[in-house]
PDB file of N, CA and C in Angstrom:
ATOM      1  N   UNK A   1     119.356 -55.672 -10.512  1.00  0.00           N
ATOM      2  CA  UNK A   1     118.042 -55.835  -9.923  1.00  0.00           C
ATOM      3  C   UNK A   1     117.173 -56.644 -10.901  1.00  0.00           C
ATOM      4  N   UNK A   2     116.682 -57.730 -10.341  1.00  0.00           N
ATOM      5  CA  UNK A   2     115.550 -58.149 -11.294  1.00  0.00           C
ATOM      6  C   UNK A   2     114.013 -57.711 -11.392  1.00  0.00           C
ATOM      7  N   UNK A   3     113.468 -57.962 -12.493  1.00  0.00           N
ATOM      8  CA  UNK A   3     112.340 -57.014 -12.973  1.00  0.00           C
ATOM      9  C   UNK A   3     111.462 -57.961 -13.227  1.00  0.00           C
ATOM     10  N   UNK A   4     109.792 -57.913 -13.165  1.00  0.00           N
ATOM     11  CA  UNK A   4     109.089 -58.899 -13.891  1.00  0.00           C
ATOM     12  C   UNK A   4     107.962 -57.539 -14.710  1.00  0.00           C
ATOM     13  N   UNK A   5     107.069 -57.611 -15.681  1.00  0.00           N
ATOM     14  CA  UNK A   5     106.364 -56.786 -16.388  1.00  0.00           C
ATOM     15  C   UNK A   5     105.070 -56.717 -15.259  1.00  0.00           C
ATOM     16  N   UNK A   6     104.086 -56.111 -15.453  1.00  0.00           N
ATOM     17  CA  UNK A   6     103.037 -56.147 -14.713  1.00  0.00           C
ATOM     18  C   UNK A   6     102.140 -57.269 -15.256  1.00  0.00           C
ATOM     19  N   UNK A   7     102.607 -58.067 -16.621  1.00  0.00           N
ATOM     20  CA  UNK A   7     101.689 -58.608 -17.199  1.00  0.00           C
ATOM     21  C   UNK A   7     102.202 -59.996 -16.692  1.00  0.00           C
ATOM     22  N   UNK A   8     103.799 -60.110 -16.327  1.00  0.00           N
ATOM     23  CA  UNK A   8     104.590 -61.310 -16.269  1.00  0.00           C
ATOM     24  C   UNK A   8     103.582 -61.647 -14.485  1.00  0.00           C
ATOM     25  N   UNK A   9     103.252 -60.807 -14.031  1.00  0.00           N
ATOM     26  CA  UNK A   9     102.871 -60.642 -12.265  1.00  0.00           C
ATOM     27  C   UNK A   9     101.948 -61.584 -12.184  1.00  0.00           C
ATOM     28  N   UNK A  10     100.689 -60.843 -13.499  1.00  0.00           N
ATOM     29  CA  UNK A  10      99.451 -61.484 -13.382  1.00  0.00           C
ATOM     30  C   UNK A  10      99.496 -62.671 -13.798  1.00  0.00           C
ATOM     31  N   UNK A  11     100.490 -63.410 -14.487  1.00  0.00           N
ATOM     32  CA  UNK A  11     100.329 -64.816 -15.158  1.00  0.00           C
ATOM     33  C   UNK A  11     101.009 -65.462 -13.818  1.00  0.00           C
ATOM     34  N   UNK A  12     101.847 -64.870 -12.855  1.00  0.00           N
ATOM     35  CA  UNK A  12     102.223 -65.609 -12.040  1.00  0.00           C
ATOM     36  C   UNK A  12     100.852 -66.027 -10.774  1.00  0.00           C
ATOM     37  N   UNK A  13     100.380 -65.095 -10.662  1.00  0.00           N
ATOM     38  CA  UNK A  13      99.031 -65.160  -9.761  1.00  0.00           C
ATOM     39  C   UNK A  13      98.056 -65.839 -10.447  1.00  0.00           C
ATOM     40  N   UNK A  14      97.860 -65.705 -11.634  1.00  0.00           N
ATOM     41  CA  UNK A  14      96.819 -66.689 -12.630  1.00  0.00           C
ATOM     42  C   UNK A  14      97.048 -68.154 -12.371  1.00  0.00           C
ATOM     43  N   UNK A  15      98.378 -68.308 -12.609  1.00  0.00           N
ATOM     44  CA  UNK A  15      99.315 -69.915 -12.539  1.00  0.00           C
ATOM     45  C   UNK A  15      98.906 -70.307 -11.131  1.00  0.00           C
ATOM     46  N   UNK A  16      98.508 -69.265  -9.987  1.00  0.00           N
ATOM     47  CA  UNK A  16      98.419 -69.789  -8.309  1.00  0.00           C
ATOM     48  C   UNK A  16      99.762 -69.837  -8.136  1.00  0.00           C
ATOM     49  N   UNK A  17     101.073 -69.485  -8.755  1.00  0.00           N
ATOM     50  CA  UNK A  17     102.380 -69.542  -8.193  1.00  0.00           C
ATOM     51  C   UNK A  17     101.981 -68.592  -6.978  1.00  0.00           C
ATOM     52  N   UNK A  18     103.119 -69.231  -5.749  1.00  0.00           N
ATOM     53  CA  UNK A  18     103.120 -68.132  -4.685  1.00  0.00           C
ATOM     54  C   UNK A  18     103.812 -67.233  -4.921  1.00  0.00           C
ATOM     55  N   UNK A  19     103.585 -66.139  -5.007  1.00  0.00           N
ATOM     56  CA  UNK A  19     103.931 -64.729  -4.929  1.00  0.00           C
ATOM     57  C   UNK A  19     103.878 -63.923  -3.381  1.00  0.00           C
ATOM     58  N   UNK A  20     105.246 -63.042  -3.195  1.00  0.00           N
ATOM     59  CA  UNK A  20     104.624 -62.192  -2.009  1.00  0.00           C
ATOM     60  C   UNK A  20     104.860 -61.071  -3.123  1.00  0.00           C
ATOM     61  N   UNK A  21     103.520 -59.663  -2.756  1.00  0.00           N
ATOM     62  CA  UNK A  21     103.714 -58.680  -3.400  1.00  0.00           C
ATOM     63  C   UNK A  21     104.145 -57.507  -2.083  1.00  0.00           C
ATOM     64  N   UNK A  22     104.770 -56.654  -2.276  1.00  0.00           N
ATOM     65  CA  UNK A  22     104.697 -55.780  -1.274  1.00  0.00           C
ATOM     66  C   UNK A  22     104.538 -54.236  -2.102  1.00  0.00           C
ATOM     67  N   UNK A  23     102.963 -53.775  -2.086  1.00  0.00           N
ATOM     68  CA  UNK A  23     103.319 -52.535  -2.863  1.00  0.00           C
ATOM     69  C   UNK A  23     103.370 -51.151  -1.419  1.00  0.00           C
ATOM     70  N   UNK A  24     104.603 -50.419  -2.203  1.00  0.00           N
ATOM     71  CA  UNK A  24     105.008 -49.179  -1.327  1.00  0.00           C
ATOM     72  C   UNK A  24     104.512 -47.908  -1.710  1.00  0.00           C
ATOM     73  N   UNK A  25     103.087 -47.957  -2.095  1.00  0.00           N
ATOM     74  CA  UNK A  25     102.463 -46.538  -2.338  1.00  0.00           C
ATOM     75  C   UNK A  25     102.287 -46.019  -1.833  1.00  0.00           C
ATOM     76  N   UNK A  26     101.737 -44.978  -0.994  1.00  0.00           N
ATOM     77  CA  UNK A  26     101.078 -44.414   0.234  1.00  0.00           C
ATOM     78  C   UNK A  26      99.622 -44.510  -0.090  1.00  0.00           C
ATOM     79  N   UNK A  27      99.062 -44.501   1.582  1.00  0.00           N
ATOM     80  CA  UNK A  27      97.993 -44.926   1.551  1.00  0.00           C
ATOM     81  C   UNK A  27      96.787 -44.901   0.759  1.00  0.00           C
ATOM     82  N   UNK A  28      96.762 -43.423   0.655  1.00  0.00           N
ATOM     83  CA  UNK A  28      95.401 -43.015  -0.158  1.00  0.00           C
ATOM     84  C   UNK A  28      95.491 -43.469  -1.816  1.00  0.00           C
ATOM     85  N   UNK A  29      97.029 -43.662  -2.217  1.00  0.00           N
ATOM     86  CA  UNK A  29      97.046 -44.626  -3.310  1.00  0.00           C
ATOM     87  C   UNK A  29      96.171 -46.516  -3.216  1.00  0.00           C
ATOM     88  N   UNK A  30      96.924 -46.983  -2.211  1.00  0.00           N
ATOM     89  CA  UNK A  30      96.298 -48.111  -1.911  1.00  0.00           C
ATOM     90  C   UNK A  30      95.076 -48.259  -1.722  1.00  0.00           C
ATOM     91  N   UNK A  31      94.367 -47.371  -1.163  1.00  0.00           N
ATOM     92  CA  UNK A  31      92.857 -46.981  -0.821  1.00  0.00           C
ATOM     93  C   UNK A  31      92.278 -47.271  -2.345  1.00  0.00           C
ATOM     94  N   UNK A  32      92.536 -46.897  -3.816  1.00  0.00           N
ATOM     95  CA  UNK A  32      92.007 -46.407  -4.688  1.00  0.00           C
ATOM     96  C   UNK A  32      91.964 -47.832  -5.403  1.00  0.00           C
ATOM     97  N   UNK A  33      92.670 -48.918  -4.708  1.00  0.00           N
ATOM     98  CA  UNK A  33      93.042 -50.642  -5.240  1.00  0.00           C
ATOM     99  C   UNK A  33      93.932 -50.914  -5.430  1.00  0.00           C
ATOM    100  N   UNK A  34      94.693 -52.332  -4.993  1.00  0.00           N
ATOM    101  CA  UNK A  34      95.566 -53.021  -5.173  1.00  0.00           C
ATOM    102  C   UNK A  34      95.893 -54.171  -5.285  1.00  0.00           C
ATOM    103  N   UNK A  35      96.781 -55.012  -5.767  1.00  0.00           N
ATOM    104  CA  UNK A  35      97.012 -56.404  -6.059  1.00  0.00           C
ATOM    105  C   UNK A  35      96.189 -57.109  -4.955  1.00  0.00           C
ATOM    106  N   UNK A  36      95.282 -58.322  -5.448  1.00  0.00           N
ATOM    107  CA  UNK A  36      95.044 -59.123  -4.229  1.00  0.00           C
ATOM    108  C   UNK A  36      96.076 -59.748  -3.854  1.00  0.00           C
ATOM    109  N   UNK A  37      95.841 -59.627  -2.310  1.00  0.00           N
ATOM    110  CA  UNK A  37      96.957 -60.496  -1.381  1.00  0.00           C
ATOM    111  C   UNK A  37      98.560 -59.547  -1.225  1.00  0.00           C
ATOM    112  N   UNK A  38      98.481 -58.598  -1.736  1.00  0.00           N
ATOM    113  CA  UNK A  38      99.452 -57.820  -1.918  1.00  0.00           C
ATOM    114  C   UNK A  38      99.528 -57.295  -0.194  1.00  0.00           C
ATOM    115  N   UNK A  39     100.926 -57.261   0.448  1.00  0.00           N
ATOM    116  CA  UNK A  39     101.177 -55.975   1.530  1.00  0.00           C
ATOM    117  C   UNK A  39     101.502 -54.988   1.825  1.00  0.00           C
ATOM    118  N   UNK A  40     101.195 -54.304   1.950  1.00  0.00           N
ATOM    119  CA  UNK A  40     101.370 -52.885   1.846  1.00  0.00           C
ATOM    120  C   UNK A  40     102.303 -52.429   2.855  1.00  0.00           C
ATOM    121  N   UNK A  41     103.308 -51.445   2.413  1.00  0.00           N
ATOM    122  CA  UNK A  41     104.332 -50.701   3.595  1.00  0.00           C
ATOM    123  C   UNK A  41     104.666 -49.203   2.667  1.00  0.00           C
ATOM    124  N   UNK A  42     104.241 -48.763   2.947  1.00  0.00           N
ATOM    125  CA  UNK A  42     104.880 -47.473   2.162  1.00  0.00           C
ATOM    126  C   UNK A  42     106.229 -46.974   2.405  1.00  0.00           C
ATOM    127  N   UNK A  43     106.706 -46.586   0.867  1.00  0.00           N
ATOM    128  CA  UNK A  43     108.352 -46.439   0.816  1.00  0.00           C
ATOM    129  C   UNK A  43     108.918 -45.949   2.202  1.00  0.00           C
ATOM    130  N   UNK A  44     108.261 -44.850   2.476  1.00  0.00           N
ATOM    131  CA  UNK A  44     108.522 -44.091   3.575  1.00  0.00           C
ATOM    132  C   UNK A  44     108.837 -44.815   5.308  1.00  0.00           C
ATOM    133  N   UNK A  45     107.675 -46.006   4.821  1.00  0.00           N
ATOM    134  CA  UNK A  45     108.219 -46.230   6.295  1.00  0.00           C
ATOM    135  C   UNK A  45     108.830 -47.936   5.704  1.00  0.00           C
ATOM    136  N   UNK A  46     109.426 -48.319   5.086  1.00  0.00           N
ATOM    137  CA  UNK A  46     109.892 -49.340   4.644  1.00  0.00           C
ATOM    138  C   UNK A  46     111.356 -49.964   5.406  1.00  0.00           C
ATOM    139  N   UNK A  47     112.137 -48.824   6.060  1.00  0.00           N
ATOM    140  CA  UNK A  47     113.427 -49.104   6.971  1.00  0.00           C
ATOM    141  C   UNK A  47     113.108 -49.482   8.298  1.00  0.00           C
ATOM    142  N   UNK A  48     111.516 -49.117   8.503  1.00  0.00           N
ATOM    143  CA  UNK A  48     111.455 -49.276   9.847  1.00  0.00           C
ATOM    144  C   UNK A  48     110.324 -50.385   9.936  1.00  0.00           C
ATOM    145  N   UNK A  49     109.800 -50.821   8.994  1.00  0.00           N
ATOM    146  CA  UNK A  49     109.108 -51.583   9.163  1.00  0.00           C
ATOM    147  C   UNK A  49     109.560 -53.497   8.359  1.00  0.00           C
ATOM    148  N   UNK A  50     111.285 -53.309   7.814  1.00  0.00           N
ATOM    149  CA  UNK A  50     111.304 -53.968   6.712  1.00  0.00           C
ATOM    150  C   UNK A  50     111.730 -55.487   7.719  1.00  0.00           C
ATOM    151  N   UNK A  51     111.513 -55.411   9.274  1.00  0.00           N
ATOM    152  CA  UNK A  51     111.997 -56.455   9.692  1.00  0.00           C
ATOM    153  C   UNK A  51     110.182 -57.722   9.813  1.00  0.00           C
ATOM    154  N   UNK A  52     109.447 -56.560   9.012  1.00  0.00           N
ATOM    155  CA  UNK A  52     108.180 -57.753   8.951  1.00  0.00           C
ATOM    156  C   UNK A  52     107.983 -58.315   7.522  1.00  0.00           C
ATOM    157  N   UNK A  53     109.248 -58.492   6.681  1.00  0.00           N
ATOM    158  CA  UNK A  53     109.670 -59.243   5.809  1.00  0.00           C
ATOM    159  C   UNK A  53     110.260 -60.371   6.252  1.00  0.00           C
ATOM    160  N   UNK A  54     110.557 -61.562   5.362  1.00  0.00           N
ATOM    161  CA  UNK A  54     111.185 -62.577   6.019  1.00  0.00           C
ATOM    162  C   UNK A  54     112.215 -62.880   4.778  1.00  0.00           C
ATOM    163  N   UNK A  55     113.790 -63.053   4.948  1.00  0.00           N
ATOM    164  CA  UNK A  55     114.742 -62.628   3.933  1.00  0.00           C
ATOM    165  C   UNK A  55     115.018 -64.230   3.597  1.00  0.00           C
ATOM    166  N   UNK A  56     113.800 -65.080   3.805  1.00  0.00           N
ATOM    167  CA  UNK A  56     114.039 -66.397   3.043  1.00  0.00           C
ATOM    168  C   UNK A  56     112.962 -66.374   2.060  1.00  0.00           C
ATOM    169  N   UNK A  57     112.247 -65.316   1.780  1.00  0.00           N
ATOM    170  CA  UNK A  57     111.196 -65.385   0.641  1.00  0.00           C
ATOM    171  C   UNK A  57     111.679 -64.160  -0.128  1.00  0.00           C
ATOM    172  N   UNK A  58     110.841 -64.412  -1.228  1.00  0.00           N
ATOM    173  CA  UNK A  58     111.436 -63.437  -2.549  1.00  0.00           C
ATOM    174  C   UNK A  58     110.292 -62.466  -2.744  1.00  0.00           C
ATOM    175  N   UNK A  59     110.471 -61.349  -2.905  1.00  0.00           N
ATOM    176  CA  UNK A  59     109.000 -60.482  -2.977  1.00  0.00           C
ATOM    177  C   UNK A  59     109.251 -59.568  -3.927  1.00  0.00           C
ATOM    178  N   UNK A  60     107.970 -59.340  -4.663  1.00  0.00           N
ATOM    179  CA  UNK A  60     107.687 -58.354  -5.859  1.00  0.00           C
ATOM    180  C   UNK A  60     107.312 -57.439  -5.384  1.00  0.00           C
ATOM    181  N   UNK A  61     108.009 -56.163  -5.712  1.00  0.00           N
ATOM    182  CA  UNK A  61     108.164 -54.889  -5.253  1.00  0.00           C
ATOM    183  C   UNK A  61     106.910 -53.832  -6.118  1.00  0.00           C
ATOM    184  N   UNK A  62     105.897 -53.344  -5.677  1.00  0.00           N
ATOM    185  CA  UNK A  62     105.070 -52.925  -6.783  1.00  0.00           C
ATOM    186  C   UNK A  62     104.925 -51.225  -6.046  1.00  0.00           C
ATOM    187  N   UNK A  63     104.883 -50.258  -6.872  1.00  0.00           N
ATOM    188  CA  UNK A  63     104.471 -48.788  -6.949  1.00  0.00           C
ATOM    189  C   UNK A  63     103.547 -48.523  -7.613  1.00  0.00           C
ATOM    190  N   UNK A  64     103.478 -47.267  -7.837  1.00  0.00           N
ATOM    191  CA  UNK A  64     102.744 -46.574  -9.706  1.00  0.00           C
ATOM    192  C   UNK A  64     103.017 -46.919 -10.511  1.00  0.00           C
ATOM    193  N   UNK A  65     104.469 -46.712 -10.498  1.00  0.00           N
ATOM    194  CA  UNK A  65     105.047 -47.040 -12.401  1.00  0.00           C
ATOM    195  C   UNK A  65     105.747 -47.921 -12.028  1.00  0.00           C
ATOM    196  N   UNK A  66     106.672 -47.550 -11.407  1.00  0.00           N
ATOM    197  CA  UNK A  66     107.761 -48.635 -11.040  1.00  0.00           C
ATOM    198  C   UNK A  66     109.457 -47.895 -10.615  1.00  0.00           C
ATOM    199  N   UNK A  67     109.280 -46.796 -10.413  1.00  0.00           N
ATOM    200  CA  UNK A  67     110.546 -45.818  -9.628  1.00  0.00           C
ATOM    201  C   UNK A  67     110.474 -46.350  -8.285  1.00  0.00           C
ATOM    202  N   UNK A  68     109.335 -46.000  -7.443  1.00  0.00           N
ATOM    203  CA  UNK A  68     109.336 -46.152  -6.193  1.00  0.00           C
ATOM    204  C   UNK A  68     109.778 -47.421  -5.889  1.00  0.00           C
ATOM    205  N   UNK A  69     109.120 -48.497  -6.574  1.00  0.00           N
ATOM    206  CA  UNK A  69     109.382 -50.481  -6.379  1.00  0.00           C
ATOM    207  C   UNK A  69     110.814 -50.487  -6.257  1.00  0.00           C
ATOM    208  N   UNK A  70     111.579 -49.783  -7.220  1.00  0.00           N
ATOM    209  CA  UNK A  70     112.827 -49.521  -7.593  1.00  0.00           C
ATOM    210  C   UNK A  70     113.974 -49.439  -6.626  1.00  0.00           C
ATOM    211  N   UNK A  71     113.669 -47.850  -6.031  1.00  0.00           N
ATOM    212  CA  UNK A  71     113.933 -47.972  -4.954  1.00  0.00           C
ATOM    213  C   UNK A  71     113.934 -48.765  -3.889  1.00  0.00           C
ATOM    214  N   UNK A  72     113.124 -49.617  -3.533  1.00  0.00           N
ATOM    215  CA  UNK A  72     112.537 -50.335  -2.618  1.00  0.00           C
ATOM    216  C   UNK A  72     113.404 -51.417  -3.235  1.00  0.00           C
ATOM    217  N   UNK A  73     113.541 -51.616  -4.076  1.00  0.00           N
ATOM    218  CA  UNK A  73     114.072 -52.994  -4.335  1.00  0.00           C
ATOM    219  C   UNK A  73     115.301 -52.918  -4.151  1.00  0.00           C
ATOM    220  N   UNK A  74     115.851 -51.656  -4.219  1.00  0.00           N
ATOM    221  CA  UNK A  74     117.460 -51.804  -4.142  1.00  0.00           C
ATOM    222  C   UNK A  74     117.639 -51.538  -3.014  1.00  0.00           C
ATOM    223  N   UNK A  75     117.047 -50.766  -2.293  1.00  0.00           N
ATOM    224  CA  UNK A  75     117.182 -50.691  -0.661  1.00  0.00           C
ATOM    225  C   UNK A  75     117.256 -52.217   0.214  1.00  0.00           C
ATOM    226  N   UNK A  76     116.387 -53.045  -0.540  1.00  0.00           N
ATOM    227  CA  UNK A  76     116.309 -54.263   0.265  1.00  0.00           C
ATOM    228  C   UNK A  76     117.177 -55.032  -0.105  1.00  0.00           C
ATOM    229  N   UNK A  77     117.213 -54.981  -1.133  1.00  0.00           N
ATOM    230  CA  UNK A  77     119.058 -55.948  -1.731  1.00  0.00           C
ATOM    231  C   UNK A  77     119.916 -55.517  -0.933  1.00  0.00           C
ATOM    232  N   UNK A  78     120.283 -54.490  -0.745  1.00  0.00           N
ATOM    233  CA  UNK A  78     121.582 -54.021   0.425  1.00  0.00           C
ATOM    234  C   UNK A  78     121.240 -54.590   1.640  1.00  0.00           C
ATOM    235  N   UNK A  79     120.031 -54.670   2.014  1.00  0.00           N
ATOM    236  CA  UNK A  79     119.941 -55.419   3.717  1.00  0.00           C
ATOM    237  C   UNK A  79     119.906 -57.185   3.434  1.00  0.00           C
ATOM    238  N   UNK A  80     120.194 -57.608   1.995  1.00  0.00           N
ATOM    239  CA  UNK A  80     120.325 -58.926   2.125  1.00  0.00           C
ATOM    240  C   UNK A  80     118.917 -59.752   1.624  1.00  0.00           C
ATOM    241  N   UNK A  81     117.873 -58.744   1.261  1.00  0.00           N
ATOM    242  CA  UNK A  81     116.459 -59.665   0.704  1.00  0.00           C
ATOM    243  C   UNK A  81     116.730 -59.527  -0.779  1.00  0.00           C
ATOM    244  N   UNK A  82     115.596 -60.882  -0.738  1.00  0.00           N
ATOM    245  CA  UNK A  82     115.186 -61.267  -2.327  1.00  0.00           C
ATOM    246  C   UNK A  82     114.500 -60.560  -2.781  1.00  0.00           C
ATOM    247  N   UNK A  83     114.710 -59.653  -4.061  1.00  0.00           N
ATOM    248  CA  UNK A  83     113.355 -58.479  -4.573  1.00  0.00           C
ATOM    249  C   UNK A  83     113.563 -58.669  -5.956  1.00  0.00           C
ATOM    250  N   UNK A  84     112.259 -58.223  -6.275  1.00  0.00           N
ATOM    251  CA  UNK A  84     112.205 -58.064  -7.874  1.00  0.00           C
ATOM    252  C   UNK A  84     110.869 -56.679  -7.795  1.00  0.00           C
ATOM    253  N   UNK A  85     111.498 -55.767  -9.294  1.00  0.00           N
ATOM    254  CA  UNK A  85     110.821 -54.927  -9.347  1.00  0.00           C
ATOM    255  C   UNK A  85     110.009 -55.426 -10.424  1.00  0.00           C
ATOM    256  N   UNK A  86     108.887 -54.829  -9.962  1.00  0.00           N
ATOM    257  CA  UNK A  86     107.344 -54.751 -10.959  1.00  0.00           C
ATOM    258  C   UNK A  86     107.963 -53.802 -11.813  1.00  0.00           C
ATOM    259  N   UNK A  87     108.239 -53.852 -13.030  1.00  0.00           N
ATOM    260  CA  UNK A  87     108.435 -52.519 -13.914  1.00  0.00           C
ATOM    261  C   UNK A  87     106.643 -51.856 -14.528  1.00  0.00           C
ATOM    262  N   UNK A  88     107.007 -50.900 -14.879  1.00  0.00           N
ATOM    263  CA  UNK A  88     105.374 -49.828 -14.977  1.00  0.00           C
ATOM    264  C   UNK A  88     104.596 -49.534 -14.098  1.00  0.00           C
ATOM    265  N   UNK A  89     104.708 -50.507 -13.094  1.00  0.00           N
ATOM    266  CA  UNK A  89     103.934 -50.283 -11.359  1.00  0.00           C
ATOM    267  C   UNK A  89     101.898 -50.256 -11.740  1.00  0.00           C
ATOM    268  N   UNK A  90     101.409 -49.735 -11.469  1.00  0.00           N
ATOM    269  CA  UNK A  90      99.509 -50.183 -11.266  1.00  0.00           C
ATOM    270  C   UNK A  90      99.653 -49.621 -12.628  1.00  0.00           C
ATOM    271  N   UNK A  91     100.423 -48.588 -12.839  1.00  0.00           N
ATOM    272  CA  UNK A  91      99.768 -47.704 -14.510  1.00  0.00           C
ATOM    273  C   UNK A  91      99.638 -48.999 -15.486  1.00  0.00           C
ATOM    274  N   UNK A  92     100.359 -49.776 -15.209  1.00  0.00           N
ATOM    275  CA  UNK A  92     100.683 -51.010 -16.240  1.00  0.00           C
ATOM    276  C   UNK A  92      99.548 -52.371 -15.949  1.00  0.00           C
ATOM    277  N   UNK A  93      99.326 -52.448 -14.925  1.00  0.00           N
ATOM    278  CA  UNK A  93      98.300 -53.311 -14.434  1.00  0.00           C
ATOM    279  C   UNK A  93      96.993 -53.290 -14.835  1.00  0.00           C
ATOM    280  N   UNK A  94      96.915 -54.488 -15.239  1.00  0.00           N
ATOM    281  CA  UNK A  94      95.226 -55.043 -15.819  1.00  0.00           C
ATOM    282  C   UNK A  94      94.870 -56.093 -15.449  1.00  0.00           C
ATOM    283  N   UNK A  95      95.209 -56.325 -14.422  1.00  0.00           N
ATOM    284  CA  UNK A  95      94.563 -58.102 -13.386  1.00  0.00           C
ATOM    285  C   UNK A  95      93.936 -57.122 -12.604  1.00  0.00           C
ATOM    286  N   UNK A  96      93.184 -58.278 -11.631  1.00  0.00           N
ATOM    287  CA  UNK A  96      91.921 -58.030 -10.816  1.00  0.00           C
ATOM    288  C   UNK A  96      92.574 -56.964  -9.752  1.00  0.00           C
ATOM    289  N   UNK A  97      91.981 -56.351  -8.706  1.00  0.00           N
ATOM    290  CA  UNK A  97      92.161 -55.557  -8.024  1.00  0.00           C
ATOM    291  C   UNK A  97      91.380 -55.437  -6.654  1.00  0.00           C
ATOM    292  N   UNK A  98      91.752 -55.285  -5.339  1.00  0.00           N
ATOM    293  CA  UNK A  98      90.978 -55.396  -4.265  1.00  0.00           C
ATOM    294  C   UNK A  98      90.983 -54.035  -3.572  1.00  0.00           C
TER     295      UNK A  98
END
C-alpha cells in the first residue's frame, strides 16, 4: 500500500497538484473539519457507495490517524482502485481546514 505523511498532502495541495482526498470518518468527525475539497464517505458505508469513485483516478485515503484510511485503502486495492494512505490521519494535520 502506498502512504503519503499528512505533511507530504499539504505540499501537494500547496503545489495546486490535483489531489482527490476521500476522508472515511463518520460524520460528526467531519462536522468538527476537514481537508478542503476533500469527499467524504464513511468507512462504513464505503462498499456501497465506492462505485462514486472513478478507478482511473488515484485518491488519498484520509481518517484520524490513519488505521481507518488503511483499511479503506486496502479494501479499494482489491476492487482494482488507485489509493494511497494518509499515514497519522487529521491528528497529524496542520494545513487549512473547512
Amino acid at each position: 500500500m502506498k502512504e503519503l505523511t499528512a505533511k507530504e498532502v499539504e505540499n501537494l495541495l500547496k503545489e495546486k497538484q490535483p489531489v482527490n482526498i476521500v476522508d472515511v470518518r463518520e460524520v460528526d468527525e467531519v462536522r468538527a473539519g476537514k481537508i478542503p475539497g476533500a469527499y467524504h464517505i464513511p468507512l462504513g458505508l464505503l462498499e456501497f457507495r465506492m462505485h462514486e469513485l472513478d478507478k482511473s483516478k488515484e485518491y488519498i485515503m484520509v481518517c484520524r490517524s490513519g488505521g481507518r484510511s488503511g483499511r479503506a485503502s486496502q479494501f479499494l486495492e482489491g476492487q482494482g482502485y488507485k489509493v494511497i494512505n494518509m499515514t497519522g490521519g487529521m491528528l497529524s494535520w496542520e494545513g487549512d481546514m473547512e
